[in-house]
Protein backbone atom coordinates (compact mmCIF):
# COMPACT_ATOMS: atom_id res chain seq x y z
CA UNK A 1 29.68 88.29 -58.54
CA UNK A 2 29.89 85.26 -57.06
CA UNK A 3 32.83 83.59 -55.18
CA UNK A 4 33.77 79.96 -55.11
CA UNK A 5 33.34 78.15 -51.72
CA UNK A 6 37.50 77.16 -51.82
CA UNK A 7 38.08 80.78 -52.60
CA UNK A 8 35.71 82.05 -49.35
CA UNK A 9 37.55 79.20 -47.49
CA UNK A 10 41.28 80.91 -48.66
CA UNK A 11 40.42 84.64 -48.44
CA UNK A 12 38.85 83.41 -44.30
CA UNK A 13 42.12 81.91 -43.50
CA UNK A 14 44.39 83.97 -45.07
CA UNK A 15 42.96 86.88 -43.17
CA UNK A 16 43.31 85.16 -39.95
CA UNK A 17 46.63 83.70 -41.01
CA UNK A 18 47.53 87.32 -41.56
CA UNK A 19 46.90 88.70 -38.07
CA UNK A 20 48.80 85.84 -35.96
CA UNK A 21 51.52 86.40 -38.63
CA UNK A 22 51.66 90.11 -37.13
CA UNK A 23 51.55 88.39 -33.73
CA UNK A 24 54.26 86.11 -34.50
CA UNK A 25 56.38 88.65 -35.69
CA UNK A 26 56.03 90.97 -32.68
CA UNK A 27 56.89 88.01 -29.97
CA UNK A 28 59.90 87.32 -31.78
CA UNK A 29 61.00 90.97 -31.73
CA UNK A 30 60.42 91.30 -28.76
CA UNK A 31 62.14 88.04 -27.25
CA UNK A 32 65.11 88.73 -29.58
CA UNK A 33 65.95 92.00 -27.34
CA UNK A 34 64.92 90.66 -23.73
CA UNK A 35 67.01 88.97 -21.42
CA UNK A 36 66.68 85.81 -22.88
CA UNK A 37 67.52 87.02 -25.91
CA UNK A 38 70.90 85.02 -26.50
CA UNK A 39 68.93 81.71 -25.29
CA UNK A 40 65.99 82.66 -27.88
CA UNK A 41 68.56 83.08 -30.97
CA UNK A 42 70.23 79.85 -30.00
CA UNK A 43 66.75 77.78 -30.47
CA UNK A 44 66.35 78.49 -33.68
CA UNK A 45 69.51 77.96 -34.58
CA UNK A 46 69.66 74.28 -32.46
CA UNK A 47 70.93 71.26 -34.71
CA UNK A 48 68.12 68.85 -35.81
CA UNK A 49 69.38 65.77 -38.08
CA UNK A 50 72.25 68.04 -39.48
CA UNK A 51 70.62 70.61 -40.15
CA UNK A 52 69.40 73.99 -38.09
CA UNK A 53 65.81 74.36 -37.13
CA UNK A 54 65.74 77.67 -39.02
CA UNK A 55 67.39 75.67 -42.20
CA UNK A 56 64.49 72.97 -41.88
CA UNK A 57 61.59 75.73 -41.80
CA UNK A 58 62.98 77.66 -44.74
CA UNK A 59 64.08 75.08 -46.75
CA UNK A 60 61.18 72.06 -45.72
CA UNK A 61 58.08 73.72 -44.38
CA UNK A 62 58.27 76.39 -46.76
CA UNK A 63 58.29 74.33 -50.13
CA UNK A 64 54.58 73.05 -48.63
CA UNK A 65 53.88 76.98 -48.66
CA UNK A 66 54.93 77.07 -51.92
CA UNK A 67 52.94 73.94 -52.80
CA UNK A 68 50.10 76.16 -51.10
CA UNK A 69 50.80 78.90 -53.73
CA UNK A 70 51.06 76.35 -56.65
CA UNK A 71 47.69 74.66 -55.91
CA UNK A 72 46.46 78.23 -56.04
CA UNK A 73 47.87 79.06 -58.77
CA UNK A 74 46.54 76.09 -60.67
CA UNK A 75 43.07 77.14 -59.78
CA UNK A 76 42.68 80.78 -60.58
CA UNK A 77 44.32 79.41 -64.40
CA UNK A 78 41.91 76.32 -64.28
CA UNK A 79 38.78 78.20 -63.02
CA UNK A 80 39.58 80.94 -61.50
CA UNK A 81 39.86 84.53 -62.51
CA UNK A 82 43.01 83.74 -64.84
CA UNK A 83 41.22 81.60 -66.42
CA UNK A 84 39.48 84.10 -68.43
CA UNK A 85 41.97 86.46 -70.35
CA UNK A 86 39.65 89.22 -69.90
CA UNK A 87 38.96 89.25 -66.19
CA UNK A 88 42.44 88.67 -65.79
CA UNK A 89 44.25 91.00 -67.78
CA UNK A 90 43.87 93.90 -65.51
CA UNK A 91 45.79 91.99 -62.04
CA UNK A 92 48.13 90.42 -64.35
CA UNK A 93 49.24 93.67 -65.68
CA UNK A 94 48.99 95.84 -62.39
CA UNK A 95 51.15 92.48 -60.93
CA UNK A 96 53.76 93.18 -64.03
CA UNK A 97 53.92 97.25 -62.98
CA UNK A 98 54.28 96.25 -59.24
CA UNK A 99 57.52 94.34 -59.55
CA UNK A 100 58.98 96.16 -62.43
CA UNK A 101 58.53 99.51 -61.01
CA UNK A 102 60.30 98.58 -57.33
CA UNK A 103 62.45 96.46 -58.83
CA UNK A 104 63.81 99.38 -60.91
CA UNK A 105 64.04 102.03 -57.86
CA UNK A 106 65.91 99.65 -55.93
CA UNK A 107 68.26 99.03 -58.69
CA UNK A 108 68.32 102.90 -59.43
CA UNK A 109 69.71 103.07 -55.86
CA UNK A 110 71.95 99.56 -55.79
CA UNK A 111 72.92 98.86 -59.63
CA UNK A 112 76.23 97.92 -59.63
CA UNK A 113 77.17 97.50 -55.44
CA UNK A 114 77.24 94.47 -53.26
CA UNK A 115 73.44 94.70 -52.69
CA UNK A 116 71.93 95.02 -55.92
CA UNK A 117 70.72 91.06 -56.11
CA UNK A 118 68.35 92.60 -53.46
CA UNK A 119 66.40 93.82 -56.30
CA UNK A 120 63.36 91.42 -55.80
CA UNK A 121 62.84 92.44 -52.19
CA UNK A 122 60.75 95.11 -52.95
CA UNK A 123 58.85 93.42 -55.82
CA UNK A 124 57.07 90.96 -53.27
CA UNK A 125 53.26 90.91 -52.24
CA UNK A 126 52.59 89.13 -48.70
CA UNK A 127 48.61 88.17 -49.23
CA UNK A 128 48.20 87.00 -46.08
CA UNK A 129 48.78 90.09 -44.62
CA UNK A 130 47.06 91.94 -47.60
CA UNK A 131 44.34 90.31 -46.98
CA UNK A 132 44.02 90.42 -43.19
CA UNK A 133 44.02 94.48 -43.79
CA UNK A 134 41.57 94.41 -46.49
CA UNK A 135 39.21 92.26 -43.85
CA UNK A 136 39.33 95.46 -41.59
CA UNK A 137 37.16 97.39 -43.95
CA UNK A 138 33.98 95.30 -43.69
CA UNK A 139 31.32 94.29 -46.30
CA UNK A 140 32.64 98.19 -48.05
CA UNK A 141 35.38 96.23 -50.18
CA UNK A 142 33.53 95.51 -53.64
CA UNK A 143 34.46 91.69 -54.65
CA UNK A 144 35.73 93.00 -57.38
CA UNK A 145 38.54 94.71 -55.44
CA UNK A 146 39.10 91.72 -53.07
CA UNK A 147 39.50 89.34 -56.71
CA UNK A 148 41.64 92.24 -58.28
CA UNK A 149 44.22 91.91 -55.20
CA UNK A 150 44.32 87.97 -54.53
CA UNK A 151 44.54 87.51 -58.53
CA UNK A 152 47.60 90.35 -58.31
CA UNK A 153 49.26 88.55 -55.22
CA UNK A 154 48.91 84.97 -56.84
CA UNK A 155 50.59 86.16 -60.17
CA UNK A 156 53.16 88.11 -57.45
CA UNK A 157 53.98 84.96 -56.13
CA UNK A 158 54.64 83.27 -59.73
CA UNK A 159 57.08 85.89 -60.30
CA UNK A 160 58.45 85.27 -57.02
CA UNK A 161 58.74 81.49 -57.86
CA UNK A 162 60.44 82.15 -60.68
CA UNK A 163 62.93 84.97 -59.45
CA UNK A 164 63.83 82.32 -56.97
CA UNK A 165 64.55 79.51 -59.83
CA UNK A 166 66.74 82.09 -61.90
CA UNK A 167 68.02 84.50 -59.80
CA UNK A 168 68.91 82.94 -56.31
CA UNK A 169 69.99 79.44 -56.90
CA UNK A 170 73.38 78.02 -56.48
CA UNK A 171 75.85 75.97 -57.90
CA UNK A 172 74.04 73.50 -59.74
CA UNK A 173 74.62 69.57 -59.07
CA UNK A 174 73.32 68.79 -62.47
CA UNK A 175 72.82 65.13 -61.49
CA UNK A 176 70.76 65.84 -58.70
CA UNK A 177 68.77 68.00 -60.79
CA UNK A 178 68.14 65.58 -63.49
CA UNK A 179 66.97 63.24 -60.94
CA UNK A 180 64.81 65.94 -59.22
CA UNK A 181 63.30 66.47 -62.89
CA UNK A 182 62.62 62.88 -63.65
CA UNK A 183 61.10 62.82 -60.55
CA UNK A 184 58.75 65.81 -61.96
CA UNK A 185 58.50 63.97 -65.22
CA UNK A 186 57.34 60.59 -63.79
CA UNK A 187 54.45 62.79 -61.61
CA UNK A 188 53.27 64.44 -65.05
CA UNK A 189 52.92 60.91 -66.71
CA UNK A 190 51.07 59.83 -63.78
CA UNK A 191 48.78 62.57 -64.05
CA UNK A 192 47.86 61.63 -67.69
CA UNK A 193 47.26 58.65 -66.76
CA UNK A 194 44.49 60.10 -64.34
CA UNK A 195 46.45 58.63 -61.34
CA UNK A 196 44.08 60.48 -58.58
CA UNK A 197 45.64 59.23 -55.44
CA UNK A 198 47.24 61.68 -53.91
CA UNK A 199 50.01 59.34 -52.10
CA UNK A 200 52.19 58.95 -54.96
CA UNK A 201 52.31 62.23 -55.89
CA UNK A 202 53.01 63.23 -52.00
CA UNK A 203 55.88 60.34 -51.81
CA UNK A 204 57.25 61.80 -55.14
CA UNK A 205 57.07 65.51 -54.08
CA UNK A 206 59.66 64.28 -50.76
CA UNK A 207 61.82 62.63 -53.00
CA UNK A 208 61.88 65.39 -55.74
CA UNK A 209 62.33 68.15 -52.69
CA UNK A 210 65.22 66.09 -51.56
CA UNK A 211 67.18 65.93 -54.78
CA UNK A 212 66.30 69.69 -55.39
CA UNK A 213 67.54 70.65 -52.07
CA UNK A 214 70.98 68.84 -52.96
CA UNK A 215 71.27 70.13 -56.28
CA UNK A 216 71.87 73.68 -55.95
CA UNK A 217 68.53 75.17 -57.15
CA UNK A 218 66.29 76.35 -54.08
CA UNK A 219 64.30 73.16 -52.80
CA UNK A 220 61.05 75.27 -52.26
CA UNK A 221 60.32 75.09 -55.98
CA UNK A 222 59.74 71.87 -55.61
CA UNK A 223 56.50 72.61 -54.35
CA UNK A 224 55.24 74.69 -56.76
CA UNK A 225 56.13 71.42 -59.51
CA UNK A 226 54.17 69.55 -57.34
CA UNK A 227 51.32 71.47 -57.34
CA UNK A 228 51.23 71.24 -61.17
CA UNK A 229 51.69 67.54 -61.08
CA UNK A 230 49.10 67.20 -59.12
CA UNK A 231 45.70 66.33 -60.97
CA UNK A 232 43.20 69.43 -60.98
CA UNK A 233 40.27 67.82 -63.26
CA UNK A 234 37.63 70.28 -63.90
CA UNK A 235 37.16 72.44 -61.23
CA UNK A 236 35.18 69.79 -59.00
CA UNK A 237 35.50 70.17 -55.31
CA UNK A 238 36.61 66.11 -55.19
CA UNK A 239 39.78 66.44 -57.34
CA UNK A 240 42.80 65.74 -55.68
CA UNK A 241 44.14 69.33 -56.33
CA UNK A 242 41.45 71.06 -54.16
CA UNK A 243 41.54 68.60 -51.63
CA UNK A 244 45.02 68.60 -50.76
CA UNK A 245 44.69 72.46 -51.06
CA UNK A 246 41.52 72.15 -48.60
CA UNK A 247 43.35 70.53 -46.60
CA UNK A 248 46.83 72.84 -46.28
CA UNK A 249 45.06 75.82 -45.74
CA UNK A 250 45.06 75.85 -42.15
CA UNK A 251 48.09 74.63 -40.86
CA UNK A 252 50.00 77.17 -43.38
CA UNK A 253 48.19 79.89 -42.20
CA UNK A 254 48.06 78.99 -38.82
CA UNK A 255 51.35 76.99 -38.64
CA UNK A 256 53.86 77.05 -41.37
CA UNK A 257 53.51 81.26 -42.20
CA UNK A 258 53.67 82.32 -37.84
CA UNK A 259 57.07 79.67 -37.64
CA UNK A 260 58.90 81.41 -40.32
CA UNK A 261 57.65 84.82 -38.97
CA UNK A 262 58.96 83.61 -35.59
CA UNK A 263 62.11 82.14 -37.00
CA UNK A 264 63.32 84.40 -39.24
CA UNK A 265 62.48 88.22 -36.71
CA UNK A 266 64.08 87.14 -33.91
CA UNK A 267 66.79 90.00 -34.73
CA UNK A 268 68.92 91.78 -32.03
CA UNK A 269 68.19 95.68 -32.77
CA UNK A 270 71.42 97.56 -31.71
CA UNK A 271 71.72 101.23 -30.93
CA UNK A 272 72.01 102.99 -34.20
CA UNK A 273 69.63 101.20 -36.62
CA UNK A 274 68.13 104.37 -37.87
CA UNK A 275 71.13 105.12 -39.64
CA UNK A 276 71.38 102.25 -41.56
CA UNK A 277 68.08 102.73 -43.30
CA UNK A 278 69.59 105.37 -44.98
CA UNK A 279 72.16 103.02 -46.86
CA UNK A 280 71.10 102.59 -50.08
CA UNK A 281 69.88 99.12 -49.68
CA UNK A 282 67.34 99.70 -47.00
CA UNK A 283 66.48 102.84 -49.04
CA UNK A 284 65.95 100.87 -51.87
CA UNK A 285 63.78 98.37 -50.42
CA UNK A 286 61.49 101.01 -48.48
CA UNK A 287 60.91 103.24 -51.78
CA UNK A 288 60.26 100.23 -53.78
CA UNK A 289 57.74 98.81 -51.59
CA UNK A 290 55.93 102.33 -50.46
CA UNK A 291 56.32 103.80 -53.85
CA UNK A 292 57.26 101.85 -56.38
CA UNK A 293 54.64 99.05 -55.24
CA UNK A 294 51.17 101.19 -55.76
CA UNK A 295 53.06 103.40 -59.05
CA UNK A 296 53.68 99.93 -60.86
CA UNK A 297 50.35 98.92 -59.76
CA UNK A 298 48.35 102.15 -60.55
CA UNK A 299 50.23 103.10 -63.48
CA UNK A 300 50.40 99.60 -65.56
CA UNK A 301 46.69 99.44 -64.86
CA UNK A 302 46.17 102.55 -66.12
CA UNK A 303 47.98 101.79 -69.36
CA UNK A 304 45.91 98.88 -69.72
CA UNK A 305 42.91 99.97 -69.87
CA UNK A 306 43.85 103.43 -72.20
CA UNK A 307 45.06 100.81 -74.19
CA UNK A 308 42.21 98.44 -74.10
CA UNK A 309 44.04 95.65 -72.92
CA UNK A 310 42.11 95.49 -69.86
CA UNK A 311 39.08 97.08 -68.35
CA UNK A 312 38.15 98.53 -64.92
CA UNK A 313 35.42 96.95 -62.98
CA UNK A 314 32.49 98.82 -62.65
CA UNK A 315 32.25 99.24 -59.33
CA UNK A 316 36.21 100.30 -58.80
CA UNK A 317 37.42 103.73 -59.60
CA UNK A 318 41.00 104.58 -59.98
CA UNK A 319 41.65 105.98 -56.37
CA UNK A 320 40.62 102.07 -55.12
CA UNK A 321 43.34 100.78 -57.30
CA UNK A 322 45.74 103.59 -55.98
CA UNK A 323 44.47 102.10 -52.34
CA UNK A 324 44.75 98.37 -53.35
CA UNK A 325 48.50 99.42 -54.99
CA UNK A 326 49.80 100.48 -51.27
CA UNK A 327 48.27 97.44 -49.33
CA UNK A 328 50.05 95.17 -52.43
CA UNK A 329 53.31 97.58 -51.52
CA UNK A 330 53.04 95.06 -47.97
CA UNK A 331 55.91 92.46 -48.70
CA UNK A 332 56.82 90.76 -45.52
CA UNK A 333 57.07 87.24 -45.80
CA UNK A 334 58.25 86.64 -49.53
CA UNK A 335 60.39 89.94 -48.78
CA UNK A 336 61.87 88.41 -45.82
CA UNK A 337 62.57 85.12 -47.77
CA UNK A 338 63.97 86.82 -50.85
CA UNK A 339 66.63 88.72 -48.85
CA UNK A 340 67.76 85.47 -46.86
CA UNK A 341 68.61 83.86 -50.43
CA UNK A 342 70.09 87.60 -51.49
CA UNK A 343 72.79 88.37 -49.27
CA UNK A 344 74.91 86.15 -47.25
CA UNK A 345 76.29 88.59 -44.99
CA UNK A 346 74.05 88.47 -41.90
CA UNK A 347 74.37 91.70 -41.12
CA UNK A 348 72.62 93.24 -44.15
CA UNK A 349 69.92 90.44 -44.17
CA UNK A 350 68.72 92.07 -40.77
CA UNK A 351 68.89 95.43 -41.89
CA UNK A 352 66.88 94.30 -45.01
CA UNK A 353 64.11 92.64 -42.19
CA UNK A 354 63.82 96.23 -40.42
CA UNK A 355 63.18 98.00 -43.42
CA UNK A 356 61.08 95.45 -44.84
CA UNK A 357 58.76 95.65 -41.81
CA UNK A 358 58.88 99.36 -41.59
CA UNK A 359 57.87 99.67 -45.38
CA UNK A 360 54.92 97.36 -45.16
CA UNK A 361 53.73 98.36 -42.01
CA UNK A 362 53.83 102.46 -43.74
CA UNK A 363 52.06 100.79 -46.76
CA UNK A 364 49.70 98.91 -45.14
CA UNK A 365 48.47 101.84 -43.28
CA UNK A 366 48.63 104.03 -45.96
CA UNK A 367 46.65 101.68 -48.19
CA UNK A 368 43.87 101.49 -45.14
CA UNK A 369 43.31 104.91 -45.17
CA UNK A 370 42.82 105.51 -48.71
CA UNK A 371 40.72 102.66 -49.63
CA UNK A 372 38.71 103.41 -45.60
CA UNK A 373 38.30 107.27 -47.80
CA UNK A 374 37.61 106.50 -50.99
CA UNK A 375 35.42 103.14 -50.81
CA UNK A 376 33.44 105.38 -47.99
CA UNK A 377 32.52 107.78 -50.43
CA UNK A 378 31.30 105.54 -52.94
CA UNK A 379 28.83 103.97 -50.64
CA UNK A 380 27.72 107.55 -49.78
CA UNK A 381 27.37 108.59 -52.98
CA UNK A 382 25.77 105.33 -54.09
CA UNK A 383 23.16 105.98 -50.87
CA UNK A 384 22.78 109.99 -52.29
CA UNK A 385 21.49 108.72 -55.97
């Protein structure tokens, strides 16, 4: 099976992306609870034009992220492995099981409290990370596997997109909106009218984010409009689409993702913490991610396939999806974001980091040792015959 030189170019620096991410995270821990911890808070929370530095990353650099993940998005449904209902049936229904399933463990826990519009914590997929892990096991990991979980993360992060739009938007400034939408509108007309420079469609993206940002509705969906304004043409390597994706690769990866990391885990950990990840929030967001993660996963793909909706690569058995369906159980960033727009009490939006971290790092581990067992003993077997 072959893979496309932008997708070799994502899966290289999402890997890489992943492991300063980890690093990122860990130096912010760690500065958070030194002696220079009060003096580390304070920086990110320094005033820049009106606004914090933390505001800035989470509601500016991360709509480019998103813009990232819409450019994506539009490839795998132009020419990419969405593009063909058949190849793609099996991610997009392991994708629905994975947020479903947490989604309704958490809520099985929350329904009905203070916490339960935490219910799409757990129903995130971070693919940088995913794929940083997945990079550990060598040239073992079939393609097939390594297109099974990007395809699942990308259609993750469309239902992340559109949690955000429905579920975790504000009071709505309708005028700003409209404006934010004609914006959109004018974009679209200019990409029928195979408008291919990408400056317009940059300087219309700003003024779109700006109106969004002021109109109640999260301003990092403005990226992912963008990215559909944006002209793909047909899958050539010169249209403006893949460029500008080409070209926001790196600093994402190596820029963008390691900021918010940095921003957003520089949390004080008191004495005590262990007790709170018994409240039912924390609880919630742990089981949904560790278990309800690779059961949605495993069991929707399952169904699939007995059903004939979808079929199971050749090379994959059903213990390699159980393996991909912990590693997709690693929610991190979109986790981490999703709770910030959840809860406004500060205190349970650091309690809902912690866990967060502690799940993925228990199902990224969990998914390494599986798929390190069972892809092993295909390539023995494979060696026996």
């Amino acid at each position: 099976m072959k893979l496309t030189k932008l997708y070799n170019e994502f899966f290289k620096s999402e890997k890489k992306g992943g492991l300063i991410l980890v690093f990122a995270t860990t130096i912010s821990l760690v500065l958070a609870n030194s002696a220079w911890s009060e003096d580390y808070i304070s920086l990110w929370q320094a005033d820049l034009g009106g606004h914090s530095i933390i505001q800035w990353i989470n509601d500016g650099l991360m709509a480019i992220f998103f813009l990232l993940i819409g450019l994506e998005l539009e490839r795998e449904f132009y020419c990419g492995e969405l593009s063909d209902i058949k190849k793609a049936s099996l991610p997009i229904v392991g994708a629905i099981g994975g947020m479903l399933v947490p989604a309704a463990l958490y809520l099985l826990l929350n329904f009905g409290t203070e916490t339960q519009a935490g219910a799409g914590i757990p129903m995130a997929t971070d693919i940088a990370l995913v794929l940083g892990i997945l990079s550990l096991l060598g040239n073992r990991v079939p393609v097939s596997l390594k297109i099974f979980l990007t395809a699942l993360a990308v259609i993750d992060d469309l239902g992340a997109i559109i949690e955000i739009t429905i579920f975790y938007s504000g009071t709505v400034v309708f005028s700003n909106l409209l404006i934010a939408l004609g914006t959109f509108g004018i974009l679209v007309v200019l990409n029928r009218l195979n408008v291919r420079n990408l400056i317009p469609y940059l300087v219309g993206g700003v003024a779109m984010w700006y109106f969004m940002l002021h109109s109640g509705v999260h301003a990092t969906i403005t990226g992912a409009m963008l990215a559909f304004a944006i002209p793909f043409g047909y899958c050539g390597e010169k249209s403006p689409s893949n460029i500008l994706q080409h070209y926001l690769h790196k600093p994402v990866a190596f820029l963008i993702l390691p900021l918010f990391a940095a921003a957003n885990m520089c949390i004080p950990i008191g004495e005590g913490w262990q007790s709170s990840l018994v409240d039912a929030n924390n609880l919630g967001i742990v089981l949904g991610l560790v278990v309800g993660k690779p059961l949605g996963i495993w069991l929707f793909s399952y169904i699939g396939v007995v059903l004939g909706f979808c079929a199971l690569p050749s090379d994959l058995k059903w213990k390699n999806i159980v393996g991909a369906g912990f590693l997709g159980g690693i929610g991190f960033t979109m986790s981490i974001f999703i709770a910030i727009l959840a809860f406004d009490d500060e205190t349970i939006v650091n309690s809902s980091k912690i866990a967060i971290i502690i799940a993925s790092i228990l199902a990224g581990i969990i998914g390494l040792l599986v798929l390190r067992l069972t892809l092993k003993a295909q390539v023995d077997n494979n060696e026996g015959v």
